[in-house]
Protein backbone atom coordinates (compact mmCIF):
# COMPACT_ATOMS: atom_id res chain seq x y z
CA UNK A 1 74.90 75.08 53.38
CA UNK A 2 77.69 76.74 55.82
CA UNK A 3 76.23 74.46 59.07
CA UNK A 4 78.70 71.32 59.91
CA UNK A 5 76.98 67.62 60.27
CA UNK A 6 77.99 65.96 63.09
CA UNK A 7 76.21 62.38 63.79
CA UNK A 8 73.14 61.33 62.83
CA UNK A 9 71.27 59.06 64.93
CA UNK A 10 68.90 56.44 65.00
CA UNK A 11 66.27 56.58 68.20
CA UNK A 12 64.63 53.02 68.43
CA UNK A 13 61.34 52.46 70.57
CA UNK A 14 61.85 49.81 73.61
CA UNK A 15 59.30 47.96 75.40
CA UNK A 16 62.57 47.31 77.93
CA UNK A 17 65.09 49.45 77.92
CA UNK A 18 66.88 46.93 80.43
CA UNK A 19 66.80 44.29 78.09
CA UNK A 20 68.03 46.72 75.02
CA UNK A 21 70.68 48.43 76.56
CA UNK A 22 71.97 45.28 78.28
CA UNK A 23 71.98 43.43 74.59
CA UNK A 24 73.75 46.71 72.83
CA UNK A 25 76.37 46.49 75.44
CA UNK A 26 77.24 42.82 76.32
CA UNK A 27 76.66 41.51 72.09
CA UNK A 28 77.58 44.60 70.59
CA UNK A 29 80.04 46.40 72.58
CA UNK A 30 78.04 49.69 72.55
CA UNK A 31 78.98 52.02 75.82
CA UNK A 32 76.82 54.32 77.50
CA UNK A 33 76.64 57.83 77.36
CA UNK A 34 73.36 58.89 78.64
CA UNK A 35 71.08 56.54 80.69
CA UNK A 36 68.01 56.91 82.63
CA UNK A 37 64.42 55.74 83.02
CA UNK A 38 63.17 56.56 79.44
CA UNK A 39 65.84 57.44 77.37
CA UNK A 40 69.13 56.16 76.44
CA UNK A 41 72.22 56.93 74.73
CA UNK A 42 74.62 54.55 73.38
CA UNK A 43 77.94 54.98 71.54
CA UNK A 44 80.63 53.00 70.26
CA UNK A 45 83.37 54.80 68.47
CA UNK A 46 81.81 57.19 66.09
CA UNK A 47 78.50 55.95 66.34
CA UNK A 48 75.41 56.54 68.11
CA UNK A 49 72.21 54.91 69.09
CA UNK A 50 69.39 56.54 70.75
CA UNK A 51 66.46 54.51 72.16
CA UNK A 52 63.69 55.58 73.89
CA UNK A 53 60.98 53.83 76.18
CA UNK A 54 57.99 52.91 74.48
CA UNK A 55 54.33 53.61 75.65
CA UNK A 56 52.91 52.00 73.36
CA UNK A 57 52.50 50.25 69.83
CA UNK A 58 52.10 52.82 67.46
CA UNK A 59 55.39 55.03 66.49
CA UNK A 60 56.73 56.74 63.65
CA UNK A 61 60.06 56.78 63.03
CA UNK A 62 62.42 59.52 64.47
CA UNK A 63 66.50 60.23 63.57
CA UNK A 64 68.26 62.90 65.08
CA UNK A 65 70.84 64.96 63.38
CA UNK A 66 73.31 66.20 65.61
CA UNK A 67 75.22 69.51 64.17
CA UNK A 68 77.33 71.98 64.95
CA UNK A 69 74.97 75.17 65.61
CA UNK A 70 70.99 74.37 64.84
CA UNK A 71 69.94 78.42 64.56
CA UNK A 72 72.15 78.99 61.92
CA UNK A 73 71.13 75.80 59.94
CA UNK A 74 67.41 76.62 61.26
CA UNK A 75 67.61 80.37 59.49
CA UNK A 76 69.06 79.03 56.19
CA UNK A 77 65.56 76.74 56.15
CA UNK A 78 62.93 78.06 57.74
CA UNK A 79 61.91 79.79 54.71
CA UNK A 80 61.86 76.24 53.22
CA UNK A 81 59.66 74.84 55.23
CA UNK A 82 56.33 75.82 53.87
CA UNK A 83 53.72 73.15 54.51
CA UNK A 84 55.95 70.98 56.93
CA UNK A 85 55.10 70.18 60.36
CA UNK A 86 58.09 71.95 62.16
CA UNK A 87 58.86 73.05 65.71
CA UNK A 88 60.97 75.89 66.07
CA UNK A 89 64.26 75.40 67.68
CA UNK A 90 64.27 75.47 71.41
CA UNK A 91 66.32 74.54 74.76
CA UNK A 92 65.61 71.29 76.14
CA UNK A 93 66.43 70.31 79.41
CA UNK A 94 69.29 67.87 78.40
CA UNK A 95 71.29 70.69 77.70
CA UNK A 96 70.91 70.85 73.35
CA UNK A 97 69.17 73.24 71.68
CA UNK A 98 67.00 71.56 69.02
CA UNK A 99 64.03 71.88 66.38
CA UNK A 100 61.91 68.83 64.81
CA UNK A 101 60.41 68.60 61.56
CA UNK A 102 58.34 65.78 59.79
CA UNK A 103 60.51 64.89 56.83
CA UNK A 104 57.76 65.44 54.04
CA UNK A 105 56.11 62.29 52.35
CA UNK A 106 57.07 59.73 55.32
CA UNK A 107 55.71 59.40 58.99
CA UNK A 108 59.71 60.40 60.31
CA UNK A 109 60.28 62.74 62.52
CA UNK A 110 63.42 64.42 62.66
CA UNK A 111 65.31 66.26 65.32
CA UNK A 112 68.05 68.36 64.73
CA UNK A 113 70.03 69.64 67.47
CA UNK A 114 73.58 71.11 69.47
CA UNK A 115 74.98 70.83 72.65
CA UNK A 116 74.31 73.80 74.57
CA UNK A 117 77.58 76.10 75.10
């Protein structure tokens, strides 16, 4: 594969994000880089933590992959993805371009994406 790996990232469900982001900071040191009413991002030094606001009980699980340019990774496995549950990459109003797929034989969900030049 010629496509570059750049973090991969858990996303965790929150029934209050308060209470979550507040514990990944003050026990664990974590920082934030994103933050609003439904979605957070947390970092501390090379890692990342996503977590998102849940709705209700009854989630899969979800990881993104952040990489370096997701159409060229996209068009080396596309052709791959026979049978999958995919979404075609796309702009997303947080400024990455992404695509999802359902990693086969599991209930995850993963998003692969890049910042947005």
């Amino acid at each position: 594969m010629t496509y570059k790996a750049k973090y991969l990232s858990p996303m965790v469900h929150s029934f209050d994000l308060k209470e979550t982001v507040e514990f990944m900071i003050n026990c664990l040191n974590f920082s934030s880089y994103r933050n609003d009413e439904s979605y957070v991002i947390l970092y501390n030094e090379q890692l990342t933590l996503h977590i998102k606001k849940a709705w209700n009980d009854q989630y899969r699980s979800e990881i993104y992959l952040e990489v370096d340019n997701t159409d060229l990774l996209w068009n080396e496995i596309k052709d791959k993805l026979d049978g999958i549950e995919t979404r075609p990459p796309s702009d997303r109003e947080y400024s990455m371009r992404e695509f999802h797929l359902v990693i086969p034989a599991t209930n995850t969900l993963l998003f692969v994406g890049s910042e947005i030049a």
